[in-house]
N, C-alpha and C. Protein backbone atom coordinates (compact mmCIF):
# COMPACT_ATOMS: atom_id res chain seq x y z
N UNK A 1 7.79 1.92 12.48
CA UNK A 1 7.34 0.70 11.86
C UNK A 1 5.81 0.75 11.74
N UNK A 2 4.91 0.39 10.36
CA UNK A 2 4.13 0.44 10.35
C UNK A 2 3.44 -0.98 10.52
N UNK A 3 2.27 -1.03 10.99
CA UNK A 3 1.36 -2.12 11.23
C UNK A 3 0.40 -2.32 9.69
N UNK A 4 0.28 -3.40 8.59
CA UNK A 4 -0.24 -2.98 7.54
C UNK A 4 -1.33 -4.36 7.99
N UNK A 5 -2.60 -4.26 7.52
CA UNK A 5 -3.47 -5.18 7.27
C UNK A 5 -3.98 -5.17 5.64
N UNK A 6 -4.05 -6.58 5.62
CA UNK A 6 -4.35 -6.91 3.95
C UNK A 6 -5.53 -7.83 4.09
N UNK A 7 -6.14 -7.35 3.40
CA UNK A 7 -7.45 -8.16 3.12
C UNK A 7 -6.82 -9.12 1.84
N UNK A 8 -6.89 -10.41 2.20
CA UNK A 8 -6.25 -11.68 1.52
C UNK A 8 -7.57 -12.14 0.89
N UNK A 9 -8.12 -11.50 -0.82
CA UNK A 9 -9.57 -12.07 -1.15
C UNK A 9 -9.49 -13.06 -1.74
N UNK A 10 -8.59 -13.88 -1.72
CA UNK A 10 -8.34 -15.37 -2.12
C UNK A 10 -8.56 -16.69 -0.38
N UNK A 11 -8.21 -15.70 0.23
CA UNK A 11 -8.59 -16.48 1.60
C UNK A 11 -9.46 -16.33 2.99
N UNK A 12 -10.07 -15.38 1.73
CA UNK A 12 -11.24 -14.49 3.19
C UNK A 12 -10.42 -14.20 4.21
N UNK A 13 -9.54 -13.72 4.68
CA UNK A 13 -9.09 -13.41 6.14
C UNK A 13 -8.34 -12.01 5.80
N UNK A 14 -8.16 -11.37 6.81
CA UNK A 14 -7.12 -10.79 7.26
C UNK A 14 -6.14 -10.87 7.53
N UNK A 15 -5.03 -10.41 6.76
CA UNK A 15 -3.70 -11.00 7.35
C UNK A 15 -2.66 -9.25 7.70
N UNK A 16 -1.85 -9.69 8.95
CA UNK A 16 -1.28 -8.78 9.43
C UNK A 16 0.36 -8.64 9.26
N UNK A 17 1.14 -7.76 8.55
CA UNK A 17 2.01 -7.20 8.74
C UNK A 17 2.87 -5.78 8.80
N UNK A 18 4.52 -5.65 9.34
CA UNK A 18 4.88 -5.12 10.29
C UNK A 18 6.00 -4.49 9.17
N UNK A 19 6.13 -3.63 8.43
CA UNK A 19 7.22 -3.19 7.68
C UNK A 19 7.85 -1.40 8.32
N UNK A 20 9.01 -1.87 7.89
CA UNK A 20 9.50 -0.49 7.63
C UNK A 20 9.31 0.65 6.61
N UNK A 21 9.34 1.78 7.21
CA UNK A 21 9.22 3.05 6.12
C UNK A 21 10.12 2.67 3.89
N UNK A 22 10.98 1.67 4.07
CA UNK A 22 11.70 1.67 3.17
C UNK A 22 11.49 0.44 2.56
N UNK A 23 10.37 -0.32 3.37
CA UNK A 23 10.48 -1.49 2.58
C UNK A 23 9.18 -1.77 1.78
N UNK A 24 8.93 -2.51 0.96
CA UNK A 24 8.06 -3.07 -0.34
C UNK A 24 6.45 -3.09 0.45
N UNK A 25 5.65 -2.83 -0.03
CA UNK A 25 4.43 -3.23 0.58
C UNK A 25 3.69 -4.46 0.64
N UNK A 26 3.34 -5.27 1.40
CA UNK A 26 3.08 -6.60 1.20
C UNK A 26 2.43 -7.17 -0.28
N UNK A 27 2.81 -8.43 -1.06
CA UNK A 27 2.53 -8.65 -2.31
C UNK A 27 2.94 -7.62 -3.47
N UNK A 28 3.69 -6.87 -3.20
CA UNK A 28 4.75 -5.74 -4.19
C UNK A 28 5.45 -6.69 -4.56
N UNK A 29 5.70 -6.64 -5.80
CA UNK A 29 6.97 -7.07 -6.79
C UNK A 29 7.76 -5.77 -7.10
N UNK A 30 9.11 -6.55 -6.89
CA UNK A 30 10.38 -5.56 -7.13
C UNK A 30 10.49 -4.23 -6.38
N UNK A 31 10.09 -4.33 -5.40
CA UNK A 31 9.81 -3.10 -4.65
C UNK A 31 9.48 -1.74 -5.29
N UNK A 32 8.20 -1.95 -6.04
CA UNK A 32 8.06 -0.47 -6.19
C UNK A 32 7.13 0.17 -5.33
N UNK A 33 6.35 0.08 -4.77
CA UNK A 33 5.43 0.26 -4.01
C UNK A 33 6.36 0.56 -2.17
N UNK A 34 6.53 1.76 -2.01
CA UNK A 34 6.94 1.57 -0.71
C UNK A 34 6.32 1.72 0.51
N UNK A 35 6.30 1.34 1.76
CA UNK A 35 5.47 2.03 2.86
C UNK A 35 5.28 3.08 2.52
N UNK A 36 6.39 4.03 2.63
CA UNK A 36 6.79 5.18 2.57
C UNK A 36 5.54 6.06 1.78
N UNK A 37 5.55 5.38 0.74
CA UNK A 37 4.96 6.07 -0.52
C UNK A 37 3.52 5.49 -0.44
N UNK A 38 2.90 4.29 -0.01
CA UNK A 38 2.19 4.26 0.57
C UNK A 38 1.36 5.25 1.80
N UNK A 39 1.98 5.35 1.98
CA UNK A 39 1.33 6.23 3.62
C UNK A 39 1.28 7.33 3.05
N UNK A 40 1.94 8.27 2.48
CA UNK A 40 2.07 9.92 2.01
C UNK A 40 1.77 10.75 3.09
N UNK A 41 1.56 11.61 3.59
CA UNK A 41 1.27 11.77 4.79
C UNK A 41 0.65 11.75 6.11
N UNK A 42 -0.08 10.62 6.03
CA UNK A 42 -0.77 10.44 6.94
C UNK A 42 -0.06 9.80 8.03
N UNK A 43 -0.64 10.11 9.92
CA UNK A 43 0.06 10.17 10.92
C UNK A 43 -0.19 8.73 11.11
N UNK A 44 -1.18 7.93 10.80
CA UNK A 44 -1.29 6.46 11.10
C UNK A 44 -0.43 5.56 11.21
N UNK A 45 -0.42 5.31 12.21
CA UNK A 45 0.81 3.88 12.45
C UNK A 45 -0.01 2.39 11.68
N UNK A 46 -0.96 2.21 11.35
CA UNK A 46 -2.20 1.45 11.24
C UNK A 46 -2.63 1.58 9.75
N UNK A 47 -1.97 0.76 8.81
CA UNK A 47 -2.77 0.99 7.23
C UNK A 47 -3.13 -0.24 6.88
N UNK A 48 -4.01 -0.02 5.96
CA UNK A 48 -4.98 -1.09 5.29
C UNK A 48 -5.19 -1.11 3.61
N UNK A 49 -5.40 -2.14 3.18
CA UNK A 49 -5.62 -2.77 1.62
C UNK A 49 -6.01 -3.60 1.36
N UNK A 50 -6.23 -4.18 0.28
CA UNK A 50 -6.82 -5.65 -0.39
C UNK A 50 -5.71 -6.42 -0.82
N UNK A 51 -5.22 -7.35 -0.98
CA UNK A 51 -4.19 -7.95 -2.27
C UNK A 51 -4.63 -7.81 -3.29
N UNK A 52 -5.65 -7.57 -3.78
CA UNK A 52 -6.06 -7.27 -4.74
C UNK A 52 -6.06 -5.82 -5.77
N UNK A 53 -5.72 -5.47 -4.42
CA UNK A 53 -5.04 -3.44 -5.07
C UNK A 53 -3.41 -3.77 -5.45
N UNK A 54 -3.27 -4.26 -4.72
CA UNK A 54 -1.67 -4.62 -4.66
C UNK A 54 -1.16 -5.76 -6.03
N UNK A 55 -1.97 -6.17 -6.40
CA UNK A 55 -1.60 -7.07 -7.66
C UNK A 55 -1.99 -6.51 -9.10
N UNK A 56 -3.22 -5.43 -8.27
CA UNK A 56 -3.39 -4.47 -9.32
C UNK A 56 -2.66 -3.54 -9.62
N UNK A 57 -1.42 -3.20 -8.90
CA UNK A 57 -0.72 -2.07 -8.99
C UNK A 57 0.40 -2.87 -9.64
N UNK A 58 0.52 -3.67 -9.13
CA UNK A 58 1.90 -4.90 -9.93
C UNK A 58 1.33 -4.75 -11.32
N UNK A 59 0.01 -4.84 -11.68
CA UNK A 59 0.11 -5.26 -13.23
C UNK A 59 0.38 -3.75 -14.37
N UNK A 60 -0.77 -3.14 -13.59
CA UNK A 60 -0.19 -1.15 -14.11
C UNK A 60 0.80 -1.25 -14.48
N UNK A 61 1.66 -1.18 -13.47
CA UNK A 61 3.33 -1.05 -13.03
C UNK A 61 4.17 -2.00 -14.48
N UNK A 62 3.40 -2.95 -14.37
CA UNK A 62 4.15 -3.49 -15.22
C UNK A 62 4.26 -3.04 -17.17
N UNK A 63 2.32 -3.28 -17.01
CA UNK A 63 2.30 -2.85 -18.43
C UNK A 63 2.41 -1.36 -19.10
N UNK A 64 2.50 -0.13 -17.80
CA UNK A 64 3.21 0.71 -18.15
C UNK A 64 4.70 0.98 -18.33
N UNK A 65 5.20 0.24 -18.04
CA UNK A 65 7.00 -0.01 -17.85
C UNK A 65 7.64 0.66 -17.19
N UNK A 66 6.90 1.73 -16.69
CA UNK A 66 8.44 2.49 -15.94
C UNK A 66 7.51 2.78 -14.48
N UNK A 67 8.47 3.84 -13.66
CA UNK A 67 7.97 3.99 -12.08
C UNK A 67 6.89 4.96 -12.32
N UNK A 68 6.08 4.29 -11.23
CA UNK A 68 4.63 5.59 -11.41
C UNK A 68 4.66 5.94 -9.81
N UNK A 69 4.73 7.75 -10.60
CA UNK A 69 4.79 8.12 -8.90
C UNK A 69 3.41 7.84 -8.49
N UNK A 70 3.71 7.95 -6.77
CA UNK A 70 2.50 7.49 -6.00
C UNK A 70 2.89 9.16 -5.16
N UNK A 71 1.82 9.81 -4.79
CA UNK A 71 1.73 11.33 -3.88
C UNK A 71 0.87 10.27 -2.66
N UNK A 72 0.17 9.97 -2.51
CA UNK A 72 -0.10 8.73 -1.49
C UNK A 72 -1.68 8.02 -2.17
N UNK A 73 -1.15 6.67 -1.18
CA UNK A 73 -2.70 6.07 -1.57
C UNK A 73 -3.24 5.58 0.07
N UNK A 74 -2.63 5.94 0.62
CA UNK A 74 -3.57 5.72 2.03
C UNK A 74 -3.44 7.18 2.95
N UNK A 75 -5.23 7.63 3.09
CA UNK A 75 -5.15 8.66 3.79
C UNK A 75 -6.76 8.29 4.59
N UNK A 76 -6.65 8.77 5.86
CA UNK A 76 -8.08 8.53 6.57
C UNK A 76 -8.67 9.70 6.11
N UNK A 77 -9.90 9.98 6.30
CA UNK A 77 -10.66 11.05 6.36
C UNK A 77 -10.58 12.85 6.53
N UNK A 78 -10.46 12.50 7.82
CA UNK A 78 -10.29 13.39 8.90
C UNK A 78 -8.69 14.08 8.63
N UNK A 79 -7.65 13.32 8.06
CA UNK A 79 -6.57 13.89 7.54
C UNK A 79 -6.63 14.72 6.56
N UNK A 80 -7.42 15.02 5.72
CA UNK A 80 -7.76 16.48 5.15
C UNK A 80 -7.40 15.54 3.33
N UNK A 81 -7.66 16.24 2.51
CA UNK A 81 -7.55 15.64 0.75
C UNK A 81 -9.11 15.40 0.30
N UNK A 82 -9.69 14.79 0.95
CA UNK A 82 -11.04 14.41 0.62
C UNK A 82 -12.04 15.73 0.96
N UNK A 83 -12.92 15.59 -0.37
CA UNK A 83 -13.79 16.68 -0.26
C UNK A 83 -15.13 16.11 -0.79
């Protein structure tokens, strides 16, 4: 189970939740966005975002019409990809 934090920029705060590998990522419509696919390989129990990425990916998603793969969008540093 992952621990996700969302930066809520409509309410200044932080807000915290607790999903499974299979389920929707917080503020996902229609589940396309999964933990799963979220995380990509990184060992972190601990991920982070804006709602604002997340509504941005809803609208992509949408006005492209079909599934867009994700290879991951959360990786720390030190987990290797970044150069």
């Amino acid at each position: 189970m992952a621990k996700i934090l969302v930066f809520n920029n409509d309410k200044d705060r932080m807000e915290t939740y607790y999903r499974n590998e299979n389920d929707a990522m917080p503020y996902n419509t229609n589940n396309t966005l999964k933990v799963s696919e979220f995380r990509g390989s990184s060992n972190s129990q601990t991920l982070w975002t804006t709602k604002r990425a997340m509504q941005s990916f809803n609208t992509t998603r949408f006005l492209y019409g079909k599934p867009i793969p994700v290879g991951y969008a959360f990786k720390r540093p030190w987990e290797g990809g970044h150069r």
